[in-house]
C-alpha atoms as a PDB file:
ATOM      1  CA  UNK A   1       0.797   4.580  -2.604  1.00  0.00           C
ATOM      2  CA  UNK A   2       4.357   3.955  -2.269  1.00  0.00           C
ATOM      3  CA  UNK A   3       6.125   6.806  -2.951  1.00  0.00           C
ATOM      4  CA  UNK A   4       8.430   6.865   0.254  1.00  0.00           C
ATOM      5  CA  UNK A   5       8.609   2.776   0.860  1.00  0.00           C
ATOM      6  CA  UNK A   6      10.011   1.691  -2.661  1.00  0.00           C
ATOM      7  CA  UNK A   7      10.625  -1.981  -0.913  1.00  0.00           C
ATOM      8  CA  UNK A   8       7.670  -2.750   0.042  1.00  0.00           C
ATOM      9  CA  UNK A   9       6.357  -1.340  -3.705  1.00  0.00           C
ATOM     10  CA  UNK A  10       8.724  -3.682  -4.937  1.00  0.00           C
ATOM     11  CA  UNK A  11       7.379  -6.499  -3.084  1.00  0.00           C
ATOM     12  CA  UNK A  12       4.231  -6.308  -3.993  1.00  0.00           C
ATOM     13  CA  UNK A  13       4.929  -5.765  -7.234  1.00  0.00           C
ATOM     14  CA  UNK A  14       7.138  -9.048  -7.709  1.00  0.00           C
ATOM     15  CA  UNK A  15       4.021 -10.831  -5.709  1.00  0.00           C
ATOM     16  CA  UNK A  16       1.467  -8.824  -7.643  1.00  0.00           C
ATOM     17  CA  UNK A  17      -0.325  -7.135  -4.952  1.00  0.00           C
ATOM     18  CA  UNK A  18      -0.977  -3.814  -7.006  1.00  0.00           C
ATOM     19  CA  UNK A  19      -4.260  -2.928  -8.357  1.00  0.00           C
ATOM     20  CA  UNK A  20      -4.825  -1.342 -11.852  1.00  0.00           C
ATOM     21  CA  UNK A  21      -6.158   1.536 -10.462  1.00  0.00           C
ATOM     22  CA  UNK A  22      -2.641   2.085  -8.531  1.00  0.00           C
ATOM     23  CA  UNK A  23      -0.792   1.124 -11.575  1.00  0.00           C
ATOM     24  CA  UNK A  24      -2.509   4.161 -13.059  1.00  0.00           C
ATOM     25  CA  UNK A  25      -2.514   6.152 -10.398  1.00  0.00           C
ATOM     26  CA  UNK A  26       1.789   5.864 -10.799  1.00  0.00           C
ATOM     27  CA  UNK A  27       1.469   7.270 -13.843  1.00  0.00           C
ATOM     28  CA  UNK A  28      -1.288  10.023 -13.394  1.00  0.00           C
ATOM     29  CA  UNK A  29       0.327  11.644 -10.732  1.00  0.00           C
ATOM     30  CA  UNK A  30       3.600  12.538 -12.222  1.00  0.00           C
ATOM     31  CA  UNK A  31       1.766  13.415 -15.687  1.00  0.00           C
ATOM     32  CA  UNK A  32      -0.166  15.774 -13.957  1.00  0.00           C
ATOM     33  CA  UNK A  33       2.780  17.709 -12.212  1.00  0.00           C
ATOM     34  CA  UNK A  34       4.600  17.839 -15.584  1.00  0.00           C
ATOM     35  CA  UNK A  35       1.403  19.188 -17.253  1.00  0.00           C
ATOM     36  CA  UNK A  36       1.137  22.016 -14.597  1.00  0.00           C
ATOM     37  CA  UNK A  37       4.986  22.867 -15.074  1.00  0.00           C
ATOM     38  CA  UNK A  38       3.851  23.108 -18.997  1.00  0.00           C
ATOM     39  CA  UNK A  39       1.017  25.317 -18.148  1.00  0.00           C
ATOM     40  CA  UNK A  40       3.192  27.902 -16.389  1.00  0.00           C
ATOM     41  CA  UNK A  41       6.093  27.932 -18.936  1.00  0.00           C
ATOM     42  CA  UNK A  42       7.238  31.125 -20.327  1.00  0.00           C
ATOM     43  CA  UNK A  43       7.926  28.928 -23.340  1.00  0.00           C
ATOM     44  CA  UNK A  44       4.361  27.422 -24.623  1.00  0.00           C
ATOM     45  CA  UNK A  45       1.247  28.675 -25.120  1.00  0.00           C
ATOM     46  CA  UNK A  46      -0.998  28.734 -21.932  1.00  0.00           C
ATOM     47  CA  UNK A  47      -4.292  27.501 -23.614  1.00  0.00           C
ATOM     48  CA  UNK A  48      -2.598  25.298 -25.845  1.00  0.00           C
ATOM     49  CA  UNK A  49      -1.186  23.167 -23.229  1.00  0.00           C
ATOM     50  CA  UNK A  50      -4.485  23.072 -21.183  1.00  0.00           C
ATOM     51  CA  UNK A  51      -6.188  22.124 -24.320  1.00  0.00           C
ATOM     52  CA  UNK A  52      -3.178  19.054 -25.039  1.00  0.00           C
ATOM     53  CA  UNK A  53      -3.506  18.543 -21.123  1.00  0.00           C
ATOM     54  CA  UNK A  54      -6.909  17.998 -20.890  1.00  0.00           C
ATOM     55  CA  UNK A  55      -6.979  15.918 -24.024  1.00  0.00           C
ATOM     56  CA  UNK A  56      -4.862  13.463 -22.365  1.00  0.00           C
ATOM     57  CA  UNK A  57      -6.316  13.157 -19.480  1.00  0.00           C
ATOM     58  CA  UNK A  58      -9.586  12.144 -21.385  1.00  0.00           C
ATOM     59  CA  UNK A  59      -7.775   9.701 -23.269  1.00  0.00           C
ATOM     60  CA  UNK A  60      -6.042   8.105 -20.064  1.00  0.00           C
ATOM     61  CA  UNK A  61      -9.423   7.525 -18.516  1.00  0.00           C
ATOM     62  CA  UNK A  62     -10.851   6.221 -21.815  1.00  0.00           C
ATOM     63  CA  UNK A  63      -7.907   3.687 -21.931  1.00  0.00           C
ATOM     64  CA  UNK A  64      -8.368   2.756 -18.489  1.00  0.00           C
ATOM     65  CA  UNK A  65     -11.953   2.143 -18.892  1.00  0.00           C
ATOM     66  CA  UNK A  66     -11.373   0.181 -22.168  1.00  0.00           C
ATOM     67  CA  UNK A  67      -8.613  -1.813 -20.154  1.00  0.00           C
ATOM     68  CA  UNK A  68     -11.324  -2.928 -17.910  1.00  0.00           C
ATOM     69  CA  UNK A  69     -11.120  -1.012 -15.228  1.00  0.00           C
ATOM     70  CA  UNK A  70     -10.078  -2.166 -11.926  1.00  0.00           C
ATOM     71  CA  UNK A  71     -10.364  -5.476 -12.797  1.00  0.00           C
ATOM     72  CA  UNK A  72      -8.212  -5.142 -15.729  1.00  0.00           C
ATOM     73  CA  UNK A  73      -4.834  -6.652 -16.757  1.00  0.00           C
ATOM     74  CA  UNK A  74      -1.085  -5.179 -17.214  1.00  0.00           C
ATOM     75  CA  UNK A  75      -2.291  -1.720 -17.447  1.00  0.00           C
END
């Protein structure tokens, strides 16, 4: 992960060096603290947004799996 060296994320992204599994991992990660901010707001429904959470989450794994995995392309 390349949350601190942005250059060398950059390189390897111009040289495509980074694995699907990364890729998603870049977009999990963020998701995830976003859906725990949603969980604790005064403003929505606790099991509502677990529920919508968790429905995600399936969904991102079944996309990633449909993708191909790993060895997938331009996920």
């Amino acid at each position: 992960m390349y949350f601190f060296n942005l250059k060398a994320l950059l390189l390897d992204l111009k040289h495509n060096n980074v694995t699907e599994r990364e890729s998603a991992l870049y977009v999990v990660i963020p998701v995830m603290i976003m859906m725990g901010y949603s969980y604790y707001s005064p403003l929505l429904d606790g099991l509502e947004s677990l529920v919508d959470n968790v429905i995600f989450l399936i969904n991102f794994i079944i996309l990633f799996i449909v993708n191909g995995g790993n060895n997938g392309n331009n996920f």
